[in-house]
Protein backbone atom coordinates (compact mmCIF):
# COMPACT_ATOMS: atom_id res chain seq x y z
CA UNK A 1 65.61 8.43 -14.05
CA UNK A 2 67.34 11.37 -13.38
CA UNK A 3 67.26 13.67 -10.40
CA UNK A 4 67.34 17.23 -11.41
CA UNK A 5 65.18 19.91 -9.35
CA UNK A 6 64.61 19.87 -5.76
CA UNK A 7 63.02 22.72 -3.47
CA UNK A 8 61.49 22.74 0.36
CA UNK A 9 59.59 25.11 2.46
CA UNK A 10 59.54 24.99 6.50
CA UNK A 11 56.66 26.70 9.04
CA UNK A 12 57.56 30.36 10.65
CA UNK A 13 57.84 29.55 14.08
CA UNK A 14 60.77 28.16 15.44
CA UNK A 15 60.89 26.05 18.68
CA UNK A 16 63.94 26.03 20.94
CA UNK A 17 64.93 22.85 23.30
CA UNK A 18 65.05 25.71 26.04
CA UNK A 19 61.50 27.05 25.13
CA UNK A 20 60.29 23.26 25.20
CA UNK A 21 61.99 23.24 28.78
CA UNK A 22 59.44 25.48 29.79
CA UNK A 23 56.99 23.09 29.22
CA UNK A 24 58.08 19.69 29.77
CA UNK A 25 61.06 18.81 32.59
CA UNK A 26 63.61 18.71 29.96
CA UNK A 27 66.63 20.97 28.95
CA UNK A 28 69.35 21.61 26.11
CA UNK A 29 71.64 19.75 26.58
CA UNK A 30 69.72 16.50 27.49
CA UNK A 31 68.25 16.66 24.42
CA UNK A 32 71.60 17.57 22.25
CA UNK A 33 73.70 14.80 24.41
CA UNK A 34 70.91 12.15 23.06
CA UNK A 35 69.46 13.31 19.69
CA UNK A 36 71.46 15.95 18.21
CA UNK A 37 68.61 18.34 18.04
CA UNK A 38 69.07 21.80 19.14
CA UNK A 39 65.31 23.12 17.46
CA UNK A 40 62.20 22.77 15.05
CA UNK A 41 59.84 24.12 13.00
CA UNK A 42 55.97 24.10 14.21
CA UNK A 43 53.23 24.42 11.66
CA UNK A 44 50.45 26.66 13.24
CA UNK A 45 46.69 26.50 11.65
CA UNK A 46 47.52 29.01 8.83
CA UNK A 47 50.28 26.65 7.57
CA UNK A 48 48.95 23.27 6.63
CA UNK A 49 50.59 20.37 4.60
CA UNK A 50 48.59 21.11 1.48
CA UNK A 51 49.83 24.71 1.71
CA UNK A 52 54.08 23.51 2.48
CA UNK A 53 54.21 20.78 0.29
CA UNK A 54 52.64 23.05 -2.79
CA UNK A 55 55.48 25.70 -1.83
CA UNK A 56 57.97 23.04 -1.94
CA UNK A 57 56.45 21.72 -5.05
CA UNK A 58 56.71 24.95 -6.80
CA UNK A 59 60.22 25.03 -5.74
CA UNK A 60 61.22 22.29 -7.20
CA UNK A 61 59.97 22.91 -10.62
CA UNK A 62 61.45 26.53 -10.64
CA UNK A 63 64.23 24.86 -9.74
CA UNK A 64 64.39 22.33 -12.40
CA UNK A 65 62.96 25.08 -15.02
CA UNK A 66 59.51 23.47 -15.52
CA UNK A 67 55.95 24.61 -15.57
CA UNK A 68 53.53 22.47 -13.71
CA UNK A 69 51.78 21.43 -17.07
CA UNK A 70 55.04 19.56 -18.04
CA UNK A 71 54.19 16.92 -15.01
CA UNK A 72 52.75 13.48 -15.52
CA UNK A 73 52.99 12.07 -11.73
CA UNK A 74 52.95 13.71 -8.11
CA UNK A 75 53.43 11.51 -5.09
CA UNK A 76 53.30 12.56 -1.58
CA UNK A 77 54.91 10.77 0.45
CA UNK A 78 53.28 11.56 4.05
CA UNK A 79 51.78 10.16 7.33
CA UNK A 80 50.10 13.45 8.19
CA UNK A 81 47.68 14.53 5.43
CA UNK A 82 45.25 17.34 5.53
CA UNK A 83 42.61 14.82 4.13
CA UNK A 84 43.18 10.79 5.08
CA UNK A 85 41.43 10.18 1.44
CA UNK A 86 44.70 11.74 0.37
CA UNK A 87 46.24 15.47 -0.02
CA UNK A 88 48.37 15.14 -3.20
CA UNK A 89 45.45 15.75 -5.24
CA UNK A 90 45.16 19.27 -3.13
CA UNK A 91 48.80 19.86 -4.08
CA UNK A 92 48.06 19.19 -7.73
CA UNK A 93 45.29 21.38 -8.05
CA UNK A 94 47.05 24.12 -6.12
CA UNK A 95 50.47 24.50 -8.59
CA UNK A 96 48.28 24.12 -11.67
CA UNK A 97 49.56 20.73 -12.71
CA UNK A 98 45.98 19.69 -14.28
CA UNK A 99 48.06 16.74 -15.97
CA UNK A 100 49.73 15.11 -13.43
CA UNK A 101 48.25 12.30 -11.41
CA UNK A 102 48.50 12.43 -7.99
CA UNK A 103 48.22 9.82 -4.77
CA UNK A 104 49.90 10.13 -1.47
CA UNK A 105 52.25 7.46 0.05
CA UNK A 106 52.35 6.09 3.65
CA UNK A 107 55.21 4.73 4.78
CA UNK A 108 56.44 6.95 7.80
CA UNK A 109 60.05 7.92 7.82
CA UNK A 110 60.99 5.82 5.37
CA UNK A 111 58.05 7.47 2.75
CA UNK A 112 60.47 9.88 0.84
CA UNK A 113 62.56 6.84 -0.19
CA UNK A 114 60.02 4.58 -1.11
CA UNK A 115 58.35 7.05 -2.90
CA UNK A 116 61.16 8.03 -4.93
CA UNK A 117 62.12 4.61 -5.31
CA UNK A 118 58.53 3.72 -7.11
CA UNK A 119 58.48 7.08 -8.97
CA UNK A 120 61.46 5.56 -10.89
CA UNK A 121 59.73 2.45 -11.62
CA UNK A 122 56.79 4.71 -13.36
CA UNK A 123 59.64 6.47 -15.10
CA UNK A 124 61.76 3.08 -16.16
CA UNK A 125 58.24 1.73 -17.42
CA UNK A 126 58.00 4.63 -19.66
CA UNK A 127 54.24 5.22 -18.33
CA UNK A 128 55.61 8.67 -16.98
CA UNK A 129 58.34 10.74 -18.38
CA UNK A 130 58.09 13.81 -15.47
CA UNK A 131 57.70 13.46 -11.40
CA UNK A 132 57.27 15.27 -8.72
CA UNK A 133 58.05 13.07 -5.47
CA UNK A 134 57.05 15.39 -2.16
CA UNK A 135 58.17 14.54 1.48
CA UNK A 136 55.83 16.32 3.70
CA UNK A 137 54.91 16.00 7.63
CA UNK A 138 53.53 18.06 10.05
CA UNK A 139 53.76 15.51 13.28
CA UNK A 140 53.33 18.32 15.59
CA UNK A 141 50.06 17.48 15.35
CA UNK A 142 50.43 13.56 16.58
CA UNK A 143 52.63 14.22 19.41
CA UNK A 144 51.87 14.24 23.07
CA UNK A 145 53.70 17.67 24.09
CA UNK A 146 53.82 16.70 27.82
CA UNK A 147 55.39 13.72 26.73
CA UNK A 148 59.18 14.62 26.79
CA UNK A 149 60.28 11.31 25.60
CA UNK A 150 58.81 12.31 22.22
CA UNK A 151 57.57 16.06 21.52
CA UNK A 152 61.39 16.86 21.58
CA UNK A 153 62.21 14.92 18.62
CA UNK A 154 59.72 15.91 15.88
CA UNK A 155 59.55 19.05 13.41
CA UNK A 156 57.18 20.05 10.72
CA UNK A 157 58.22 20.72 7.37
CA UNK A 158 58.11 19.76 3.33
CA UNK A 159 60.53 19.25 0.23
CA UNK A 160 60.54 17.82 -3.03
CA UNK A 161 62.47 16.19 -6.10
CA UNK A 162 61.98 16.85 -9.41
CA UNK A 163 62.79 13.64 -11.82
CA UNK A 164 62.13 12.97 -15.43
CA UNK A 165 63.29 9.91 -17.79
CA UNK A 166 67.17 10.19 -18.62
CA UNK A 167 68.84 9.27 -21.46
CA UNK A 168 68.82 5.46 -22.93
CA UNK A 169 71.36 3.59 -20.78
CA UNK A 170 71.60 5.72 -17.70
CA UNK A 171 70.27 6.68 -14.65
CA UNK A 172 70.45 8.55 -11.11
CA UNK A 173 68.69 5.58 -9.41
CA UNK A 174 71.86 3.26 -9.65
CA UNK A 175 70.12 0.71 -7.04
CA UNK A 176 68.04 0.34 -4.04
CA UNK A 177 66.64 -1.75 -1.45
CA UNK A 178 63.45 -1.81 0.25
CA UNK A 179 62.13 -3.62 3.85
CA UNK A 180 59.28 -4.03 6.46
CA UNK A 181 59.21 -5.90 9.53
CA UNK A 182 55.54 -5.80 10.91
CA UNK A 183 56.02 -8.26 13.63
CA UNK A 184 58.17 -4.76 15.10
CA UNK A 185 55.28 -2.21 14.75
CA UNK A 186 54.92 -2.28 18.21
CA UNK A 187 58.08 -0.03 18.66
CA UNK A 188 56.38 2.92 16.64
CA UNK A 189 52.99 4.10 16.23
CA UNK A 190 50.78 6.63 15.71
CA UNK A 191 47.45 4.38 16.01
CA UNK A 192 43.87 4.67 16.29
CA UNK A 193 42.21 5.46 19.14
CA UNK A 194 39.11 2.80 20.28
CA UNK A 195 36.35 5.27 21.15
CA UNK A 196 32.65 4.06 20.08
CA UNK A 197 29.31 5.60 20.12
CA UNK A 198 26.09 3.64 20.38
CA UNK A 199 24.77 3.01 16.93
CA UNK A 200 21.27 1.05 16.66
CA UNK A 201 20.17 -1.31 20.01
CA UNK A 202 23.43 -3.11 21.06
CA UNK A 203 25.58 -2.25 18.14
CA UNK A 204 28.46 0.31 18.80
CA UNK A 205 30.48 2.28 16.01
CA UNK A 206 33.65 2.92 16.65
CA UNK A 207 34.52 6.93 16.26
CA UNK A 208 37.42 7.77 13.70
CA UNK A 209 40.70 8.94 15.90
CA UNK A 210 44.42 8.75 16.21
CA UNK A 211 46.31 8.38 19.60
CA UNK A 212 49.33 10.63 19.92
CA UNK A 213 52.67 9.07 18.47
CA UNK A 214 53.87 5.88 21.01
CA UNK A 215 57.81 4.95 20.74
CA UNK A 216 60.05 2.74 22.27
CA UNK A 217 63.28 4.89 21.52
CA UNK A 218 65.39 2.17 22.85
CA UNK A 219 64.44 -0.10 20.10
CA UNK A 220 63.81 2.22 17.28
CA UNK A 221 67.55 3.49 17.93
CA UNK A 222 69.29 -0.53 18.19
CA UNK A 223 67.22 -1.38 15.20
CA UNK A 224 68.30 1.70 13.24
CA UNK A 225 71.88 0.60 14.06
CA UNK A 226 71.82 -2.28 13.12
CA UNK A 227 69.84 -2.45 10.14
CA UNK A 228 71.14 0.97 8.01
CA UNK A 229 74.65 -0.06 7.57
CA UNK A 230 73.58 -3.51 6.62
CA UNK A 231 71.00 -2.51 3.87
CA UNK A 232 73.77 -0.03 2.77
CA UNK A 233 76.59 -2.54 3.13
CA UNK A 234 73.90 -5.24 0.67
CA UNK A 235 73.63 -2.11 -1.80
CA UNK A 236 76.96 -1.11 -2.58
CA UNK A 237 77.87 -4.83 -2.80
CA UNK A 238 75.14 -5.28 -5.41
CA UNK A 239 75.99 -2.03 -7.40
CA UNK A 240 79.80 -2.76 -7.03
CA UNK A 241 80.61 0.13 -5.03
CA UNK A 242 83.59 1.12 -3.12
CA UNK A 243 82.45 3.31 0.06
CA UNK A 244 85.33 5.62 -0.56
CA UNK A 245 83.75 6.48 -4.30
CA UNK A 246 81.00 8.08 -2.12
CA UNK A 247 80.96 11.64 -2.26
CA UNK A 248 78.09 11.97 0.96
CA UNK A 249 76.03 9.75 3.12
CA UNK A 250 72.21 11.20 2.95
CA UNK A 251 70.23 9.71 5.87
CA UNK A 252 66.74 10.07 7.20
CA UNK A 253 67.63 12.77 10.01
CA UNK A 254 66.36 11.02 13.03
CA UNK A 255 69.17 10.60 15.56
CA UNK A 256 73.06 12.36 15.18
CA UNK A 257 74.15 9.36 17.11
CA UNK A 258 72.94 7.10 14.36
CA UNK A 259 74.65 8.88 11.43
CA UNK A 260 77.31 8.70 13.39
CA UNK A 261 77.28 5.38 13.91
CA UNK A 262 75.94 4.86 10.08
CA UNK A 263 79.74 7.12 8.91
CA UNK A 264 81.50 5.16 11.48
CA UNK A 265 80.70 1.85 9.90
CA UNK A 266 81.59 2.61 6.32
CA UNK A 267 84.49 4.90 7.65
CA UNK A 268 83.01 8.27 6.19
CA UNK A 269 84.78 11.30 7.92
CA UNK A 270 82.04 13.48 9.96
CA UNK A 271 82.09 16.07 7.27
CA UNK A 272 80.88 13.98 4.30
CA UNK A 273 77.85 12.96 6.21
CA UNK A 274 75.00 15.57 5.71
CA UNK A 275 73.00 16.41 8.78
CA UNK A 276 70.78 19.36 9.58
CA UNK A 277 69.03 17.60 12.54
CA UNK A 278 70.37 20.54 14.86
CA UNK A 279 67.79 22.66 13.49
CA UNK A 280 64.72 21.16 12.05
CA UNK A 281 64.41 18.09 14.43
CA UNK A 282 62.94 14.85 12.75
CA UNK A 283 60.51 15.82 9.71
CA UNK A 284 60.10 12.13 9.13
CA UNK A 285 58.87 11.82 4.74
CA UNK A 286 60.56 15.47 4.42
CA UNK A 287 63.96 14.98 6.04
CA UNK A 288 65.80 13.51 3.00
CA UNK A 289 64.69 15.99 0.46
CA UNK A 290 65.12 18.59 2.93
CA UNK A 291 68.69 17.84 3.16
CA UNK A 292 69.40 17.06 -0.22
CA UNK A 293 67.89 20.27 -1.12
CA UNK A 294 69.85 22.52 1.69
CA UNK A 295 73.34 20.68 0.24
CA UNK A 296 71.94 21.20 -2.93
CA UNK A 297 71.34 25.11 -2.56
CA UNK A 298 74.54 25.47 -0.80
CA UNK A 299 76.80 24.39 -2.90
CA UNK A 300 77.82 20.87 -1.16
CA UNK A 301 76.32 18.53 -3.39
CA UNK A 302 77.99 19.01 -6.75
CA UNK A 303 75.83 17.75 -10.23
CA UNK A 304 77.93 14.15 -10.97
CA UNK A 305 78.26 13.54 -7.01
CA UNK A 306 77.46 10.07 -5.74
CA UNK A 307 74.95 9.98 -2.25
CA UNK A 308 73.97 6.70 -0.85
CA UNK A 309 70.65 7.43 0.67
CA UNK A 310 69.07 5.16 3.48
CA UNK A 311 65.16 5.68 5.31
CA UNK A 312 64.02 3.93 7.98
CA UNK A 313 61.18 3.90 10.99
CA UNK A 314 57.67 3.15 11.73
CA UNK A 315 56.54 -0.10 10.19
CA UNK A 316 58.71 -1.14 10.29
CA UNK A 317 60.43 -0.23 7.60
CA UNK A 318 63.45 0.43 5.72
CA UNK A 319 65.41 1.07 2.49
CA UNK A 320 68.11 2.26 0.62
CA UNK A 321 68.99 3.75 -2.55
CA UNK A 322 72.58 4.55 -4.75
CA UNK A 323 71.72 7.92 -6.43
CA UNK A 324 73.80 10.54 -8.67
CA UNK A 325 72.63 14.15 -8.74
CA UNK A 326 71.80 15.16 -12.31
CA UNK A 327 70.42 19.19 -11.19
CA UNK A 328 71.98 22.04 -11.36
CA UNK A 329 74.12 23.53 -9.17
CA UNK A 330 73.23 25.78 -6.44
């Protein structure tokens, strides 16, 4: 598989820690001193998934100089779709790509990775030769905005990855790792709600519903610690690589303190650690590809550079993957 487009597209608005202090009882720095985050991006009604991920989308392929006709395989990876029976189909039919199968991907925070991760199985199967892996959220609409624990943390926004087969012998998915840990789902959730309606006599339906998004930030934050750098530590040891050969570490952007604590542990200086939490808050599916695609467009990542890659959060879950960037530069 090789990695060689990528693209992203954020909402208008932009929303300030200090206009969230107006409010909630918060303020800037006590959200900076624990998160990192300084802002976000907030979808309104005019700006749905379907509409951001399709932007992204076409991005991605300008980006990788492809029409949408030349894709087999779309996969959204997304816990907040227009449609529950999925939106990737949407996103097909809106950039034209009448050939491509599409299906959406659940798996929070940790969705981008996975999905990418099982794109390249389609590709190393030979069933698909060109992919189009989407991270897209809009969470603004799960959270509880008088809650300040949470509504300070999330942001709305979409990117995408462009991969295709590579040549016989190689690959920009040198390894990865993948885990879940139900018995801690507790910690995160966005979950239905338990409202009925009376159906027929003594029989009660129950009405269809979400609850706004519950965490216990203590727990999400020691597990993230813990687990990252050991996933990461189990795939460079399996792929036979030397920390220092890589050129960035490209983490779900959740937390600064736990990138920091991520660098810290493989001894990666501050500046080869690629974080744009400041402004865009936690886009859960869309914060990897949003990254990759800002270092991408900015000249940071380089095509030949090395990025070990690591998602993690509601499930819980958890991966990692070794990957070389193939696309050009800029």
């Amino acid at each position: 598989m090789a990695l060689v487009g990528c693209g992203s597209a954020l909402p208008a608005a932009r929303v300030s820690n200090t206009d969230l202090s107006q409010r909630v009882d918060t303020s800037d720095d006590w959200i900076r001193s624990r998160t990192g985050i300084a802002a976000r991006r907030v979808a309104s009604a005019a700006e749905p998934l379907t509409l951001l991920a399709s932007q992204a989308a076409e991005a991605a392929l300008a980006h990788a100089g492809w029409e949408a006709a030349d894709l087999d395989l779309i996969l959204l990876a997304t816990s907040s779709p227009d449609d529950l029976f999925g939106t990737a189909p949407r996103i097909q039919a809106a950039i034209g790509a009448s050939g491509a199968v599409a299906f959406d991907l659940t798996a929070a925070c940790s969705g981008f990775l996975f999905a990418l991760i099982t794109a390249g199985q389609y590709i190393a199967s030979g069933a698909v030769r060109r992919a189009l892996v989407i991270g897209a959220d809009q969470l603004s609409r799960w959270v509880d905005w008088d809650d300040r624990r949470t509504c300070v943390l999330f942001g709305d926004g979409a990117a995408a990855v462009a991969v295709e087969a590579a040549a016989p012998g190689t690959t920009d998915l040198l390894g990865f790792r993948m885990r879940s840990d139900g018995s801690r789902n507790a910690c995160l959730t966005l979950a239905q709600t338990t409202e009925t309606e009376p159906l027929l006599g003594d029989l009660e339906a129950q009405k269809g519903g979400f609850a706004p998004i519950q965490m216990n930030g203590q727990e999400v934050y020691k597990f993230a610690v813990r687990e990252v750098p050991q996933i990461l530590a189990e795939l460079l040891e399996h792929t036979g690589t030397d920390p220092g050969a890589l050129d960035w570490l490209l983490l779900h952007q959740a937390n600064q303190r736990i990138l920091d604590a991520v660098a810290e542990r493989f001894s990666m200086p501050g500046e080869r650690v690629l974080s744009n939490l400041a402004h865009y808050g936690n886009t859960s599916a869309a914060t990897i590809p949003l990254m990759l695609d800002e270092a991408v467009k900015d000249g940071r990542v380089q095509p030949g550079h090395l990025l070990a890659s690591s998602g993690f959060g509601a499930g819980l879950s958890w991966g990692a993957a070794l990957l070389r960037w193939s696309g050009p530069q800029g």
